[in-house]
C-alpha atoms as a PDB file:
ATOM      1  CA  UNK A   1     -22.905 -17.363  29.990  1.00  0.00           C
ATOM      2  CA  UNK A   2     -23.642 -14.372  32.338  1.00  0.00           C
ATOM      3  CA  UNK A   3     -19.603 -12.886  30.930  1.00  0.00           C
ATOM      4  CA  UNK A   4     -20.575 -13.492  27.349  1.00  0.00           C
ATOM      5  CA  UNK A   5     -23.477 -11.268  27.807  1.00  0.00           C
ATOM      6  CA  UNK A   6     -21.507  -8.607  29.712  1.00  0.00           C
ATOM      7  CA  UNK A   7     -18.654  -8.446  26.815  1.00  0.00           C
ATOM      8  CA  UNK A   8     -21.741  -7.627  24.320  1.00  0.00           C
ATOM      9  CA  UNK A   9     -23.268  -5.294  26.346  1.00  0.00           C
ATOM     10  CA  UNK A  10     -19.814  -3.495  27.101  1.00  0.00           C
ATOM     11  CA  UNK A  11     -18.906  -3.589  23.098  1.00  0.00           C
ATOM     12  CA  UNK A  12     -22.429  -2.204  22.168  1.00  0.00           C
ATOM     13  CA  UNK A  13     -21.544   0.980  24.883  1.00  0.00           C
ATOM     14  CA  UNK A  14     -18.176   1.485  23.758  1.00  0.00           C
ATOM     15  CA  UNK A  15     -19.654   1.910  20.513  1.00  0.00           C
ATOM     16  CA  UNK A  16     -22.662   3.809  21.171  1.00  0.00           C
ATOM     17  CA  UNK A  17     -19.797   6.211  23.160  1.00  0.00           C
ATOM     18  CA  UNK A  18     -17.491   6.302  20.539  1.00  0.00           C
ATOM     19  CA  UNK A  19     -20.356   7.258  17.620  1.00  0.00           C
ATOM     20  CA  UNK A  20     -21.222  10.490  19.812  1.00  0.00           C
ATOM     21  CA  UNK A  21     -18.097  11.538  20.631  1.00  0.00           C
ATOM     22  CA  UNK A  22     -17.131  11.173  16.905  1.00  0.00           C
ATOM     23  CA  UNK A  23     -20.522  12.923  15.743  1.00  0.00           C
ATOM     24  CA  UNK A  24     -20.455  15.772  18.593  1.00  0.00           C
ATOM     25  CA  UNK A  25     -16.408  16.341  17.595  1.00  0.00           C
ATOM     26  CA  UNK A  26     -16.512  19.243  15.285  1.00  0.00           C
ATOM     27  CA  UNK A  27     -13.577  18.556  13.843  1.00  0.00           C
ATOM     28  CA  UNK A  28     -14.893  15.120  12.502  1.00  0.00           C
ATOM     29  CA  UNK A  29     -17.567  16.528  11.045  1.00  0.00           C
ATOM     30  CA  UNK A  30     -16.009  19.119   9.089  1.00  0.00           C
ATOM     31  CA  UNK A  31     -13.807  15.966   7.821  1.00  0.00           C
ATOM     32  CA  UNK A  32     -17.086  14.238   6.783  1.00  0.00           C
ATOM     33  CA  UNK A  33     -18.549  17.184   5.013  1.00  0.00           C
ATOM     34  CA  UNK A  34     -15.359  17.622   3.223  1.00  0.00           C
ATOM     35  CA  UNK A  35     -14.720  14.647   1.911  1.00  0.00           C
ATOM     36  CA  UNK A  36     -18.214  14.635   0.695  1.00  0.00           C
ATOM     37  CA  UNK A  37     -17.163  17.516  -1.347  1.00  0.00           C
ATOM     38  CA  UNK A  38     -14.165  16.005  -2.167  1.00  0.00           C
ATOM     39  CA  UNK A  39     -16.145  13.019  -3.967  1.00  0.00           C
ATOM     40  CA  UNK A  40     -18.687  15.319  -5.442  1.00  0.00           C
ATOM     41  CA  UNK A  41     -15.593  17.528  -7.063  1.00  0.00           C
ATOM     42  CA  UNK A  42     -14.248  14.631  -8.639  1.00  0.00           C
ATOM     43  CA  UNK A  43     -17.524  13.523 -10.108  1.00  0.00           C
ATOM     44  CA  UNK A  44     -17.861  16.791 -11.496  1.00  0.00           C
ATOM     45  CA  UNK A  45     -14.018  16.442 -12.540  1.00  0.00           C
ATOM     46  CA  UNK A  46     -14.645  13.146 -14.656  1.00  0.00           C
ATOM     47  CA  UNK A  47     -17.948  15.170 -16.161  1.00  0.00           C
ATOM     48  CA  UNK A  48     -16.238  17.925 -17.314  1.00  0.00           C
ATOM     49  CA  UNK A  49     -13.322  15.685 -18.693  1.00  0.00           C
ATOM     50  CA  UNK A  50     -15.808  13.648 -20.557  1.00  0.00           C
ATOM     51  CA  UNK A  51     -17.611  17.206 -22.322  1.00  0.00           C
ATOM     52  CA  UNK A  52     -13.934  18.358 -22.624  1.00  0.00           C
ATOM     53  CA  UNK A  53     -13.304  15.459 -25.065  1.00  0.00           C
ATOM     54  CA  UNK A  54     -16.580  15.900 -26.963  1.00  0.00           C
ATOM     55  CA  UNK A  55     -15.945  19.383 -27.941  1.00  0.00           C
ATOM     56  CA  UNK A  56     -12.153  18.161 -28.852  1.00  0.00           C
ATOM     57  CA  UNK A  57     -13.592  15.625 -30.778  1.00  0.00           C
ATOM     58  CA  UNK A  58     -16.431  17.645 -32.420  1.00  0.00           C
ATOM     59  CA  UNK A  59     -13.793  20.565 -33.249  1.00  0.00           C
ATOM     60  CA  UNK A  60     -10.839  18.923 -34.641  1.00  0.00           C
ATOM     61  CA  UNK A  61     -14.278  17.226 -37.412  1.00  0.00           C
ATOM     62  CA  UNK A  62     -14.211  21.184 -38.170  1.00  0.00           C
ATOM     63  CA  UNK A  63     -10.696  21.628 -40.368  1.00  0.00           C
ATOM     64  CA  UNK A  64     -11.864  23.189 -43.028  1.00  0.00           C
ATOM     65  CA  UNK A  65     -12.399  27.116 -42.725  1.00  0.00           C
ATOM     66  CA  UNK A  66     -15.265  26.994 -44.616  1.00  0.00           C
ATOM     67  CA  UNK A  67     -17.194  24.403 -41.948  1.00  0.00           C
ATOM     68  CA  UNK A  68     -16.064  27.058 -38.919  1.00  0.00           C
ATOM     69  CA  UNK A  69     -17.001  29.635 -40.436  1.00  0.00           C
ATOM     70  CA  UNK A  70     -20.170  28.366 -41.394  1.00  0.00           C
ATOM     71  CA  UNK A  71     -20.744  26.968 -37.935  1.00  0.00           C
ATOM     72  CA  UNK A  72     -19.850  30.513 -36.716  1.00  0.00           C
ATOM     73  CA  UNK A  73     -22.664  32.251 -38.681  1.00  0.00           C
ATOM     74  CA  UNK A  74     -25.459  29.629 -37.690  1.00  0.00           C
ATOM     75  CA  UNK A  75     -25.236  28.786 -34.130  1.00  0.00           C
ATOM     76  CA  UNK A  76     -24.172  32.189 -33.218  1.00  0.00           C
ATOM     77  CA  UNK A  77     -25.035  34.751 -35.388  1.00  0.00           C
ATOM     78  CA  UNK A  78     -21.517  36.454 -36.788  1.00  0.00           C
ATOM     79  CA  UNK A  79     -20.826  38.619 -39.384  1.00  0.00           C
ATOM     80  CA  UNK A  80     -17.166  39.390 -40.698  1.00  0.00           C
ATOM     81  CA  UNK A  81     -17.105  43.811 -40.015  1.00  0.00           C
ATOM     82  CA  UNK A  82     -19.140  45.377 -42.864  1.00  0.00           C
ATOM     83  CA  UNK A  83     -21.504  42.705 -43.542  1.00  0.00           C
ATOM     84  CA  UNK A  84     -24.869  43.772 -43.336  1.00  0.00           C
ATOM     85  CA  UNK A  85     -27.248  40.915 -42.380  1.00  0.00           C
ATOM     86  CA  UNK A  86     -31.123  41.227 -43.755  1.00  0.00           C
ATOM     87  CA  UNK A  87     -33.288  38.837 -41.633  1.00  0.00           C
ATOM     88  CA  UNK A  88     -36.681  38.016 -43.235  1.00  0.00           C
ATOM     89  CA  UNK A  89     -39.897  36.969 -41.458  1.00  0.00           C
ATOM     90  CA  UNK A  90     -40.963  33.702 -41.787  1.00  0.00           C
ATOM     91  CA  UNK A  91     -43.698  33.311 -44.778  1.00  0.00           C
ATOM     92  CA  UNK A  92     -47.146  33.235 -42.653  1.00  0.00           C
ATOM     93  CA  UNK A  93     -49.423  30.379 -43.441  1.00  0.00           C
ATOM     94  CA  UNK A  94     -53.000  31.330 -45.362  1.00  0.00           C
ATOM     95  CA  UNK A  95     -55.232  28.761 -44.595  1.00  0.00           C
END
């Protein structure tokens, strides 16, 4: 039994050995870190596929130049050149 023991002990050293020469190696690392970012970039990848559709979908709904340009002057505020915009207050409550 006394080998058996010897083996496990050996394997468990080898190992132990082998994880700090792989986590002092600089080199390894640097691999580790990038393929972190490597995973992380192709999360953000898939994300900005999946808005990139969206906005595809939600644009080719606007056809008609009527619905983009109506779109144009209420979520962001143009004006075709020599329009002159009047902006009213809001009516104020009298309680």
């Amino acid at each position: 039994m006394q080998p058996k023991k010897h083996k496990a002990k050996l394997k468990y050293i080898i190992l132990l050995a082998l994880t700090i020469f792989l986590l002092a190696n600089r080199g390894f690392r640097s691999l580790i870190k990038n393929y972190l970012e490597l995973r992380r970039l192709k999360n953000q990848k898939i994300e900005l596929k999946s808005e990139e559709l969206g906005l595809e979908k939600s644009f080719s709904t606007m056809k008609e130049p009527g619905q983009i340009e109506h779109t144009a002057r209420k979520e962001l505020g143009l004006i075709k050149p020599g329009e002159i915009e009047y902006r009213f207050p809001p009516p104020k409550d009298d309680k």
